[in-house]
Every structure is written in structure tokens, then in C-alpha cells.
PDB file of N, CA and C in Angstrom:
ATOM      1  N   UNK A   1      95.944  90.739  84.660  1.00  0.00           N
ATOM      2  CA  UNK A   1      94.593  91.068  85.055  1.00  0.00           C
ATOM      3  C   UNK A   1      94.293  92.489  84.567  1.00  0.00           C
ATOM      4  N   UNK A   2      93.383  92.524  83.982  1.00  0.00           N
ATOM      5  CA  UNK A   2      92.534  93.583  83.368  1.00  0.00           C
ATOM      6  C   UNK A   2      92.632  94.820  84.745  1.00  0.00           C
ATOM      7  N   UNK A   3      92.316  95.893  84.504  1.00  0.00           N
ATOM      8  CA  UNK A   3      92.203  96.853  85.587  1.00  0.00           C
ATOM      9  C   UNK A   3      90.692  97.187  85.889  1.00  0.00           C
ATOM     10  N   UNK A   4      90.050  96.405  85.245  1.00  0.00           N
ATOM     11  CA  UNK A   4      88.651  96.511  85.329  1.00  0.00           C
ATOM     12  C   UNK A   4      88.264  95.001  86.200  1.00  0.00           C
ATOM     13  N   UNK A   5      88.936  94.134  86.502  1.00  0.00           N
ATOM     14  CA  UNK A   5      88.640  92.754  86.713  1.00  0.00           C
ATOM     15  C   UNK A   5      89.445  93.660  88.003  1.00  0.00           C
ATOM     16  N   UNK A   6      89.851  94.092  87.884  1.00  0.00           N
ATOM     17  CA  UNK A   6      90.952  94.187  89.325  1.00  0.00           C
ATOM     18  C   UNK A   6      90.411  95.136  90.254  1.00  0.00           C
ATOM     19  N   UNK A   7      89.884  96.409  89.808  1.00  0.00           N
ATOM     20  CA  UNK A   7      88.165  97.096  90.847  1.00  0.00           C
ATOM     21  C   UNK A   7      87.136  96.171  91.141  1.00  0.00           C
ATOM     22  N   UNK A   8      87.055  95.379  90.111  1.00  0.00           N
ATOM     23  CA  UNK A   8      85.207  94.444  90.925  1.00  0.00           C
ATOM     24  C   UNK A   8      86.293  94.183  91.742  1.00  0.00           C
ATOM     25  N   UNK A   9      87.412  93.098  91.893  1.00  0.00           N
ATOM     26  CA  UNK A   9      87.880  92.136  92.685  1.00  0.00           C
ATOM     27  C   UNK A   9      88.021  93.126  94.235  1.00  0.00           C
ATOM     28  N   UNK A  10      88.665  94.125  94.421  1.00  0.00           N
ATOM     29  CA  UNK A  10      88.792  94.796  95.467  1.00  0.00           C
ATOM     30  C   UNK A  10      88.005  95.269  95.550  1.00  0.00           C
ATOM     31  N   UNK A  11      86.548  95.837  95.500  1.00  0.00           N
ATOM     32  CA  UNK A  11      85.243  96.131  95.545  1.00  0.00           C
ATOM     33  C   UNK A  11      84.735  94.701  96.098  1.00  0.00           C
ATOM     34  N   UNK A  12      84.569  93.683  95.737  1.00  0.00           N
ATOM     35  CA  UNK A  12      83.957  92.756  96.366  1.00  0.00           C
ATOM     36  C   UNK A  12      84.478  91.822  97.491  1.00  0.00           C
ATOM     37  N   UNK A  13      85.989  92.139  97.176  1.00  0.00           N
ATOM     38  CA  UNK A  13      86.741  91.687  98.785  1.00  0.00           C
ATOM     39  C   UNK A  13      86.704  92.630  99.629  1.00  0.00           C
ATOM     40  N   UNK A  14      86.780  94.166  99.444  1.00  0.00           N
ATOM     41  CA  UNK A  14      86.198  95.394 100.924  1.00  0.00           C
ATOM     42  C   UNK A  14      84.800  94.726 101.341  1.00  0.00           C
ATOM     43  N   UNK A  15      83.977  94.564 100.038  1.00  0.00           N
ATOM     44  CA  UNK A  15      82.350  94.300 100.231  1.00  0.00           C
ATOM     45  C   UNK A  15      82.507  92.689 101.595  1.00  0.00           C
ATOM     46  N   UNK A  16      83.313  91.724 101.053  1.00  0.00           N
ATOM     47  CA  UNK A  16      83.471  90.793 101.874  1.00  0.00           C
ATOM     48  C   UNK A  16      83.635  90.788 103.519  1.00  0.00           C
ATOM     49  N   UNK A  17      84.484  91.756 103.362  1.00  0.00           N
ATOM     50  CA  UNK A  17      85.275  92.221 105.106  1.00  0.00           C
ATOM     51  C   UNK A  17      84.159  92.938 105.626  1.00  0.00           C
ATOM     52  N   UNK A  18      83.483  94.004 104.904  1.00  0.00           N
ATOM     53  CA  UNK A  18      82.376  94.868 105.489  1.00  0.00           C
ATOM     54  C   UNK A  18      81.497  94.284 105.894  1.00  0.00           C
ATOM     55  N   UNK A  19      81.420  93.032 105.325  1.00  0.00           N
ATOM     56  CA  UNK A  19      79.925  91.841 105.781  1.00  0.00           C
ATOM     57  C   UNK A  19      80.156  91.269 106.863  1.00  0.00           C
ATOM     58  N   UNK A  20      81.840  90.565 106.925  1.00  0.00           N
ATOM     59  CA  UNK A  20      82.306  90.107 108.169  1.00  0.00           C
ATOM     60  C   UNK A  20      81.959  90.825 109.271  1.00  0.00           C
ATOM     61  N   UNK A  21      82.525  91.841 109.189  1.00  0.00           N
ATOM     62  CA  UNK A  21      82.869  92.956 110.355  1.00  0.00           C
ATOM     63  C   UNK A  21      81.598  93.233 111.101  1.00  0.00           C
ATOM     64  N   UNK A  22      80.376  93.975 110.008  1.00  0.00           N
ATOM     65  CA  UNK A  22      79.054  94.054 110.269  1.00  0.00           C
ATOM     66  C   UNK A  22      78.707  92.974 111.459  1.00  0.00           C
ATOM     67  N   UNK A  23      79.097  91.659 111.096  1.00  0.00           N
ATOM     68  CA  UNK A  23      78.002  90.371 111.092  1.00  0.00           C
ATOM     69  C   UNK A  23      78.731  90.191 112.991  1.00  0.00           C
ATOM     70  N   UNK A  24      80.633  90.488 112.493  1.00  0.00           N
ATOM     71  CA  UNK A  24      80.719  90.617 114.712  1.00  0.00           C
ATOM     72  C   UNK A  24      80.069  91.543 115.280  1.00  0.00           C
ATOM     73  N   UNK A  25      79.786  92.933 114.454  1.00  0.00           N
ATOM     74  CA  UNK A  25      78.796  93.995 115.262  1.00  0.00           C
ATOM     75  C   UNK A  25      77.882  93.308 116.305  1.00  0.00           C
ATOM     76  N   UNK A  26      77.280  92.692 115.267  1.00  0.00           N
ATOM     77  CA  UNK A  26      75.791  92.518 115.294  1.00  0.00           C
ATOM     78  C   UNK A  26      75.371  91.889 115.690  1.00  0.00           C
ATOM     79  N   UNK A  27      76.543  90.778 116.255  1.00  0.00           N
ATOM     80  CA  UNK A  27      76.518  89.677 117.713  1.00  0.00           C
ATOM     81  C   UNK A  27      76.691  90.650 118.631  1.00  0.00           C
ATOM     82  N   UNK A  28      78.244  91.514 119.237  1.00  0.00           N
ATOM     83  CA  UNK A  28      78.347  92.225 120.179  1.00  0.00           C
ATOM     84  C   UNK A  28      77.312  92.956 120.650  1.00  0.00           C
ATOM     85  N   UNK A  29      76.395  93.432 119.317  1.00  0.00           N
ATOM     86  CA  UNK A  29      75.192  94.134 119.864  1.00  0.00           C
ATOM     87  C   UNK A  29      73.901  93.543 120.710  1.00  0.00           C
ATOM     88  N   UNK A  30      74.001  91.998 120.453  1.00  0.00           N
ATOM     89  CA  UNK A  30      73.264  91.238 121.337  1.00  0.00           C
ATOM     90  C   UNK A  30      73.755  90.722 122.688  1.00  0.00           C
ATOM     91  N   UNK A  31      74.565  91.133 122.845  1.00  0.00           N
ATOM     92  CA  UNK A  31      75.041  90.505 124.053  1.00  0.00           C
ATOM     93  C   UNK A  31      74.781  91.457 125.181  1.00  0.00           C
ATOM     94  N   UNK A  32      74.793  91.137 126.946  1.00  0.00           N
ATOM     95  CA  UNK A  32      74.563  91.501 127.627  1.00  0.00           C
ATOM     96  C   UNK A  32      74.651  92.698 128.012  1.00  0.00           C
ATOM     97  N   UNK A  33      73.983  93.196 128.726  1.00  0.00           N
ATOM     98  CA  UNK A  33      74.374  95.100 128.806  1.00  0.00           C
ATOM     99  C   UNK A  33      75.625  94.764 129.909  1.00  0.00           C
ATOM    100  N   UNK A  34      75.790  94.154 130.706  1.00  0.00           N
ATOM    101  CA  UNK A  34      77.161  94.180 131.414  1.00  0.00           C
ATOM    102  C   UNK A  34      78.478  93.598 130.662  1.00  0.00           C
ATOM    103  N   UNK A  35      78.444  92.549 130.002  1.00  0.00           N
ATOM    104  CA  UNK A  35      79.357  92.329 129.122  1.00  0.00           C
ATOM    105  C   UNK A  35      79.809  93.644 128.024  1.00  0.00           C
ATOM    106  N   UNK A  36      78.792  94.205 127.782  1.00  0.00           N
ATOM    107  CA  UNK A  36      78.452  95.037 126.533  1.00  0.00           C
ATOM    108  C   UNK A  36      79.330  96.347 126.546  1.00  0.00           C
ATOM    109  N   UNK A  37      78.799  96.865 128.315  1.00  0.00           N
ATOM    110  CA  UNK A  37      80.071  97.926 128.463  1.00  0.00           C
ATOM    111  C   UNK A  37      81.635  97.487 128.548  1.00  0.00           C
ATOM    112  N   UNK A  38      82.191  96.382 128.662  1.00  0.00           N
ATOM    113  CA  UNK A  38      83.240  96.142 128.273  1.00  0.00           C
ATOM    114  C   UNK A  38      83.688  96.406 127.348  1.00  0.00           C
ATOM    115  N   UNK A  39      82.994  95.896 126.061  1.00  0.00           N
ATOM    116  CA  UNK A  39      83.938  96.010 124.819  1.00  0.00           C
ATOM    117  C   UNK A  39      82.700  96.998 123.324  1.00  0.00           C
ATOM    118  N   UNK A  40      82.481  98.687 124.259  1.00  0.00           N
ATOM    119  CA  UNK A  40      81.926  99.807 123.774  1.00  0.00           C
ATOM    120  C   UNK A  40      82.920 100.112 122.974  1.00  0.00           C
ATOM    121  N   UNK A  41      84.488 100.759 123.420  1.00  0.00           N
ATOM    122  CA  UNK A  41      85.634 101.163 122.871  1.00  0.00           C
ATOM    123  C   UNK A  41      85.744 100.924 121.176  1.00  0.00           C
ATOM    124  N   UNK A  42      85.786  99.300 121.297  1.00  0.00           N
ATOM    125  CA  UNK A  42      85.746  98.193 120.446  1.00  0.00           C
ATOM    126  C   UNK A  42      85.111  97.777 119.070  1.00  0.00           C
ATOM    127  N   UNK A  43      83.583  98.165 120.017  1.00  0.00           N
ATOM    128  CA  UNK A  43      82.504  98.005 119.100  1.00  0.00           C
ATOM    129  C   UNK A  43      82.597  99.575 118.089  1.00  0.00           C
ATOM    130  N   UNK A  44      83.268 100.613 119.000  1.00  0.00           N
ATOM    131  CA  UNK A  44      82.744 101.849 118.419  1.00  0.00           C
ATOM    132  C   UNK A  44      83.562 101.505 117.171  1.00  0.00           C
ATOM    133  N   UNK A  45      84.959 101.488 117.254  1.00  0.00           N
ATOM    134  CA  UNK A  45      85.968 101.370 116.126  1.00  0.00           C
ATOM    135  C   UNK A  45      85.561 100.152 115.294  1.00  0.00           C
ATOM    136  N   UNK A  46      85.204  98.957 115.835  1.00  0.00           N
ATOM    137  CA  UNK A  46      84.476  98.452 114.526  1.00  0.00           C
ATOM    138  C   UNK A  46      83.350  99.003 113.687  1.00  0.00           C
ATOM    139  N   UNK A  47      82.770  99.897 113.969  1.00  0.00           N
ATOM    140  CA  UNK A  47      81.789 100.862 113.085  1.00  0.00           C
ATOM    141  C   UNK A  47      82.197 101.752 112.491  1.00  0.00           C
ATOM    142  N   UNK A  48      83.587 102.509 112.888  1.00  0.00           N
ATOM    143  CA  UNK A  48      84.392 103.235 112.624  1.00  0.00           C
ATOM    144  C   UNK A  48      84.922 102.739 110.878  1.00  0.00           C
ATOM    145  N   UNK A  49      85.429 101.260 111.031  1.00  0.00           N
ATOM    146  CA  UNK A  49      85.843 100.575 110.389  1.00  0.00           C
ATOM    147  C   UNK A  49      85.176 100.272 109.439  1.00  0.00           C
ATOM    148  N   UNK A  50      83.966  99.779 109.635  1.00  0.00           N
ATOM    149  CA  UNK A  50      82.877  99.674 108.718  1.00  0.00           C
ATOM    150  C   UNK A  50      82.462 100.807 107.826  1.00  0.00           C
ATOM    151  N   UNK A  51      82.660 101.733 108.462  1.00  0.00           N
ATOM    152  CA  UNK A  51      81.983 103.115 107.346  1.00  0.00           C
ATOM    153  C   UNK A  51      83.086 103.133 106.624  1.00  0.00           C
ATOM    154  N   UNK A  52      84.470 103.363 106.945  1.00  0.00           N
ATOM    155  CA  UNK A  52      85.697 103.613 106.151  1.00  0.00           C
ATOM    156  C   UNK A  52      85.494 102.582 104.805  1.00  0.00           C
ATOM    157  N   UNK A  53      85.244 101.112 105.011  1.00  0.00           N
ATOM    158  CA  UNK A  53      84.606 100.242 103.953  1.00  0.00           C
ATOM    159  C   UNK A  53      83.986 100.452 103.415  1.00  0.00           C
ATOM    160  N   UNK A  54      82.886 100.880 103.734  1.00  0.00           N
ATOM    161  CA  UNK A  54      81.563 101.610 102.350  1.00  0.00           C
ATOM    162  C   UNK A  54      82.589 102.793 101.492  1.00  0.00           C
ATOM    163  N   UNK A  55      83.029 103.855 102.548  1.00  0.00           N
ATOM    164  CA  UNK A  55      82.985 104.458 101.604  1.00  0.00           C
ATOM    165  C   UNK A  55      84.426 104.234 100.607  1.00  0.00           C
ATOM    166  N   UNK A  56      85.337 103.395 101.015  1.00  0.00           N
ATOM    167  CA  UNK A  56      86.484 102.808 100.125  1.00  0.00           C
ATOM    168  C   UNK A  56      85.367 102.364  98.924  1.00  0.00           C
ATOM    169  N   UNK A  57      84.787 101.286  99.254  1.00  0.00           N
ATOM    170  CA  UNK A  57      83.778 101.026  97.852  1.00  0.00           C
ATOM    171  C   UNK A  57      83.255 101.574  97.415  1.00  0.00           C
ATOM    172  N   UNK A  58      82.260 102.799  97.666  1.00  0.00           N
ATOM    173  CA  UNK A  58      82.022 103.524  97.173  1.00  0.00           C
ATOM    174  C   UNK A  58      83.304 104.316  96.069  1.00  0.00           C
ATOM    175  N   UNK A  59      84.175 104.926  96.848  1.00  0.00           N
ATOM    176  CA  UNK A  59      85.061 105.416  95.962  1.00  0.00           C
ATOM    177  C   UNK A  59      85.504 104.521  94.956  1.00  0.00           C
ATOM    178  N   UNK A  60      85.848 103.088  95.213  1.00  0.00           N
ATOM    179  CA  UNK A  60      85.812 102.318  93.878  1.00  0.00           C
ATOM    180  C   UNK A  60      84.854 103.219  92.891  1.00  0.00           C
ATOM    181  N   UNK A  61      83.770 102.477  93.195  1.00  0.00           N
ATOM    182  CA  UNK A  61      82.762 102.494  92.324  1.00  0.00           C
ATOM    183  C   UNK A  61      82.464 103.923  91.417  1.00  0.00           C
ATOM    184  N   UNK A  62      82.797 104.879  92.199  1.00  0.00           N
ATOM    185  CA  UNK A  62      83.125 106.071  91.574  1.00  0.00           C
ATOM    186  C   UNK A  62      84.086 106.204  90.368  1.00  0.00           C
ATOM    187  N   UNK A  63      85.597 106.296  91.219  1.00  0.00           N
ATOM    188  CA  UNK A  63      87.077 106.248  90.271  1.00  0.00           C
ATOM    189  C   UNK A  63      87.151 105.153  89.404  1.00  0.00           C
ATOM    190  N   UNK A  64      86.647 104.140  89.384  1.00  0.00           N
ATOM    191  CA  UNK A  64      86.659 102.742  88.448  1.00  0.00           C
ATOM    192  C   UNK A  64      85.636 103.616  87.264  1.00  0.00           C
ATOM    193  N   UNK A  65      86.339 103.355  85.717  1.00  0.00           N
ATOM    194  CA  UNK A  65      85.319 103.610  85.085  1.00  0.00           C
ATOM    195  C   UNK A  65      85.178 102.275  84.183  1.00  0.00           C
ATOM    196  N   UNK A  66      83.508 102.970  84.356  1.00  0.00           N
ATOM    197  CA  UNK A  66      82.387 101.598  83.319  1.00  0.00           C
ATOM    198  C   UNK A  66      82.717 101.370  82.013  1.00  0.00           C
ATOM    199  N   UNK A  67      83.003 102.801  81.518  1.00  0.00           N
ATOM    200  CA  UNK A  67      83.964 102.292  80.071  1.00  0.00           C
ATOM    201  C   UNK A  67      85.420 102.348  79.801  1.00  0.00           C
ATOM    202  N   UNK A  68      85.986 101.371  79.787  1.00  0.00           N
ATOM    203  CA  UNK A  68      87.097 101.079  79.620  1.00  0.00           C
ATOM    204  C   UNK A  68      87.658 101.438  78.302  1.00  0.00           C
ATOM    205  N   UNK A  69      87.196 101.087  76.936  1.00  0.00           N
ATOM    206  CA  UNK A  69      87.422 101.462  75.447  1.00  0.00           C
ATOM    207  C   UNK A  69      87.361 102.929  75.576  1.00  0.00           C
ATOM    208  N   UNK A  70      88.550 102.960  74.684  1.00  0.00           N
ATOM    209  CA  UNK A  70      89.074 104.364  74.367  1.00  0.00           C
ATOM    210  C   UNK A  70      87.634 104.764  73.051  1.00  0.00           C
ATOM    211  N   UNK A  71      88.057 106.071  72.903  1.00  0.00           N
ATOM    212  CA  UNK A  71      86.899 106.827  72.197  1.00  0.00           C
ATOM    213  C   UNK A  71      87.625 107.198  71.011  1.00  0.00           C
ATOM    214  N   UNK A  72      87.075 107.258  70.154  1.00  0.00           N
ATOM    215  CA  UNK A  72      87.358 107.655  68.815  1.00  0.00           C
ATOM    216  C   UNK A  72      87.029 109.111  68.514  1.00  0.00           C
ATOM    217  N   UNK A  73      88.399 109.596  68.300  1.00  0.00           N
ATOM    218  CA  UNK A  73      88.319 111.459  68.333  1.00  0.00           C
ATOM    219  C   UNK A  73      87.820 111.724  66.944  1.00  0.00           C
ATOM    220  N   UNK A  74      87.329 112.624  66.443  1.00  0.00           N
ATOM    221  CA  UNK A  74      87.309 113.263  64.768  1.00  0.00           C
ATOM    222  C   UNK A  74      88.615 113.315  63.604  1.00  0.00           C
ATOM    223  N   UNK A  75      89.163 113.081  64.240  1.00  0.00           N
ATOM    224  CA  UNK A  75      90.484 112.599  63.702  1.00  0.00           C
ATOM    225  C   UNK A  75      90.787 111.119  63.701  1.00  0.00           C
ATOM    226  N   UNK A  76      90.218 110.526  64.548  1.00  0.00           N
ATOM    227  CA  UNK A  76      90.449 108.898  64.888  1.00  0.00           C
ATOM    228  C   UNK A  76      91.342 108.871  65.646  1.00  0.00           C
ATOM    229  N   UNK A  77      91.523 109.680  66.036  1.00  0.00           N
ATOM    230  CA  UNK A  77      93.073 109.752  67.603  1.00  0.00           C
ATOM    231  C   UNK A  77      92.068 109.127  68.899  1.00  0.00           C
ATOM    232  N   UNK A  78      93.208 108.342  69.536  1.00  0.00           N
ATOM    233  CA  UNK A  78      92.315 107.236  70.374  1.00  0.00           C
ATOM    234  C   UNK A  78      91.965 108.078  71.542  1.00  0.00           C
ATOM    235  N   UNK A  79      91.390 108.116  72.314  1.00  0.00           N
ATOM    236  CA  UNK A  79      90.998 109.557  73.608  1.00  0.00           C
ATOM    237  C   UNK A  79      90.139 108.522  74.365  1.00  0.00           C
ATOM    238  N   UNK A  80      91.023 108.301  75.394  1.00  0.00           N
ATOM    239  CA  UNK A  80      90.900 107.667  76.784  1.00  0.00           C
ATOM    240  C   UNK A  80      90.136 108.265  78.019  1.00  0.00           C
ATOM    241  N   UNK A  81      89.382 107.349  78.410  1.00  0.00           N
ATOM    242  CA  UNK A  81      88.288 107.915  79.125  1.00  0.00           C
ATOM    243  C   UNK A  81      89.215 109.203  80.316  1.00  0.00           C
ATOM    244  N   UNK A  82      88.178 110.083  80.364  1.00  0.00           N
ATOM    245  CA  UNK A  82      89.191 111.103  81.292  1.00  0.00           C
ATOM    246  C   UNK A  82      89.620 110.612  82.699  1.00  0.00           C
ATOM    247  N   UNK A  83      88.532 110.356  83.014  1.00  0.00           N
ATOM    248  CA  UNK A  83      89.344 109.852  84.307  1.00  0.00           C
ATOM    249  C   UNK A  83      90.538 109.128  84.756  1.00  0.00           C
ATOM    250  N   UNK A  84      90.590 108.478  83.647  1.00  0.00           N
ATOM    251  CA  UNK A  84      91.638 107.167  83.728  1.00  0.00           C
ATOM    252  C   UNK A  84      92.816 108.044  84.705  1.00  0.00           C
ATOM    253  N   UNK A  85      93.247 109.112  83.905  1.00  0.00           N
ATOM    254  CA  UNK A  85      94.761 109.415  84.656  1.00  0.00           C
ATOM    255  C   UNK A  85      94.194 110.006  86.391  1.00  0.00           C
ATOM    256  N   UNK A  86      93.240 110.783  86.078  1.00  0.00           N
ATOM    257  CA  UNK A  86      92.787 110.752  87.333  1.00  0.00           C
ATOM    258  C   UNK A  86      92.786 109.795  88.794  1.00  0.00           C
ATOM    259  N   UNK A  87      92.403 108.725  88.313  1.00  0.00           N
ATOM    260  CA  UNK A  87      91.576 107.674  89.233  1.00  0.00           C
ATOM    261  C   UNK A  87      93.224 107.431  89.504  1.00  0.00           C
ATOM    262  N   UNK A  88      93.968 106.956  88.865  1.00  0.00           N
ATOM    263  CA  UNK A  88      95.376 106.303  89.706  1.00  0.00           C
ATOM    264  C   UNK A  88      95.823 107.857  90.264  1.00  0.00           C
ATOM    265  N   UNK A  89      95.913 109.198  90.349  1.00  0.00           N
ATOM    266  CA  UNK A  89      96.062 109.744  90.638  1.00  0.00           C
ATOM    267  C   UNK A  89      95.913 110.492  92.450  1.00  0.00           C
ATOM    268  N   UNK A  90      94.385 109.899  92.201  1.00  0.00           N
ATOM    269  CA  UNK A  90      93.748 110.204  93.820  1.00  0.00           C
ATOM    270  C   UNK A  90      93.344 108.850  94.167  1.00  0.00           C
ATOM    271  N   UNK A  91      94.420 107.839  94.071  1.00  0.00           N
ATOM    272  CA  UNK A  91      93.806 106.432  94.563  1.00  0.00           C
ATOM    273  C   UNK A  91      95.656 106.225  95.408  1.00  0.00           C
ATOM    274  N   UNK A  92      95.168 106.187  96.709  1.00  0.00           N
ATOM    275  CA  UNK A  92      96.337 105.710  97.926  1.00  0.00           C
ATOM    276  C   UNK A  92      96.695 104.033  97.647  1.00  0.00           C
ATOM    277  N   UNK A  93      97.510 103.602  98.393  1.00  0.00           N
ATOM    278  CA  UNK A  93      98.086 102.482  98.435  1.00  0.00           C
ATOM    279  C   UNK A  93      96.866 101.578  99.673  1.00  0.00           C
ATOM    280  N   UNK A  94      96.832 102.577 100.515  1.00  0.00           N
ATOM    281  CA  UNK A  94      96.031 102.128 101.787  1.00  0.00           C
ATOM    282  C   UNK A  94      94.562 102.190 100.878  1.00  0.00           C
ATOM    283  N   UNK A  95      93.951 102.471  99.862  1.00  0.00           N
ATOM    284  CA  UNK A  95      92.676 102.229  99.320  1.00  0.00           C
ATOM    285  C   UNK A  95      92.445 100.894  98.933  1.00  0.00           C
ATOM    286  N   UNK A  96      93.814 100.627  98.557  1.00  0.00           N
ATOM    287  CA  UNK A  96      94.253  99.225  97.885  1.00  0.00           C
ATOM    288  C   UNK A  96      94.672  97.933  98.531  1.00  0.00           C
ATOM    289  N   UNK A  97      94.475  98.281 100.126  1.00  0.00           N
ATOM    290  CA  UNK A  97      94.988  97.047 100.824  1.00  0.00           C
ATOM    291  C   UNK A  97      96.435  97.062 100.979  1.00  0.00           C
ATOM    292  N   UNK A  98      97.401  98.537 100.688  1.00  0.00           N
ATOM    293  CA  UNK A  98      98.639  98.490 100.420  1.00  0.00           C
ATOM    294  C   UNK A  98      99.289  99.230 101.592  1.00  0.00           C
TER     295      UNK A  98
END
């Protein structure tokens, strides 16, 4: 798998869970105000959870770069997008589901 096939894929499976997660919010948020203070704790850390998701995707979407093809130097020496060494650099295991 391409490393470019392999950011959409974990970009759109965080995107997946973030929809899930959202979608129990957003029942709990309808439910009774006496039921409701029960499971506040709960609800808070699932929002907690939810932002940590955006911004994991977000950081995808950042560190993933759009061009993948190396660049052609004045010399014809191949020169790889900069980030590249970067992005595996400041990318955790836990960004990765790891």
C-alpha cells in the first residue's frame, strides 16, 4: 500500500469513529435531564474524544503530502518533497491507531 492510500485510509477511518462517537453524543444529549446527570462524566470525555479526532485528522491532512513525486533538481537529482522526512518524524504510533 502506497503511503498516500494509507493517510486517506486512516483519515477516513478517524473520520468514521468521529461520526460514530458524535452520533452517541447526540442521542445522550436528548435524553432526560435526570438520566442525563448520570452519565455528564461520560458524555464530557466523549467530546473530549471527539476533538482529539478532528484534530488527529486534521494533522493527517496537514503531515500527509498532496505531492507525492519527487522533484526534479537543476541537476536532475531527485528532491523529495520536504516534508516527507518530517511527517514520519512528528507522527506517534498512538496517531496511527498504534
Amino acid at each position: 500500500m502506497e503511503v498516500r492510500d494509507y493517510c486517506t485510509n486512516v483519515s477516513a477511518e478517524l473520520a468514521g469513529w468521529k461520526a460514530k462517537m458524535h452520533d452517541v453524543v447526540n442521542k445522550l444529549d436528548h435524553v432526560s435531564t435526570g438520566a442525563k446527570e448520570k452519565v455528564v462524566p461520560e458524555v464530557n470525555e466523549l467530546h473530549m474524544i471527539i476533538d482529539e479526532l478532528g484534530d488527529r485528522i486534521a494533522r493527517l491532512g496537514r503531515e500527509c503530502s498532496t505531492n507525492w513525486k519527487p522533484e526534479r533538481g537543476q541537476d536532475h537529482e531527485v528532491i523529495w518533497p520536504k516534508q516527507f522526512g518530517e511527517t514520519w518524524d512528528s507522527i506517534s504510533q498512538s496517531d496511527l491507531g498504534g
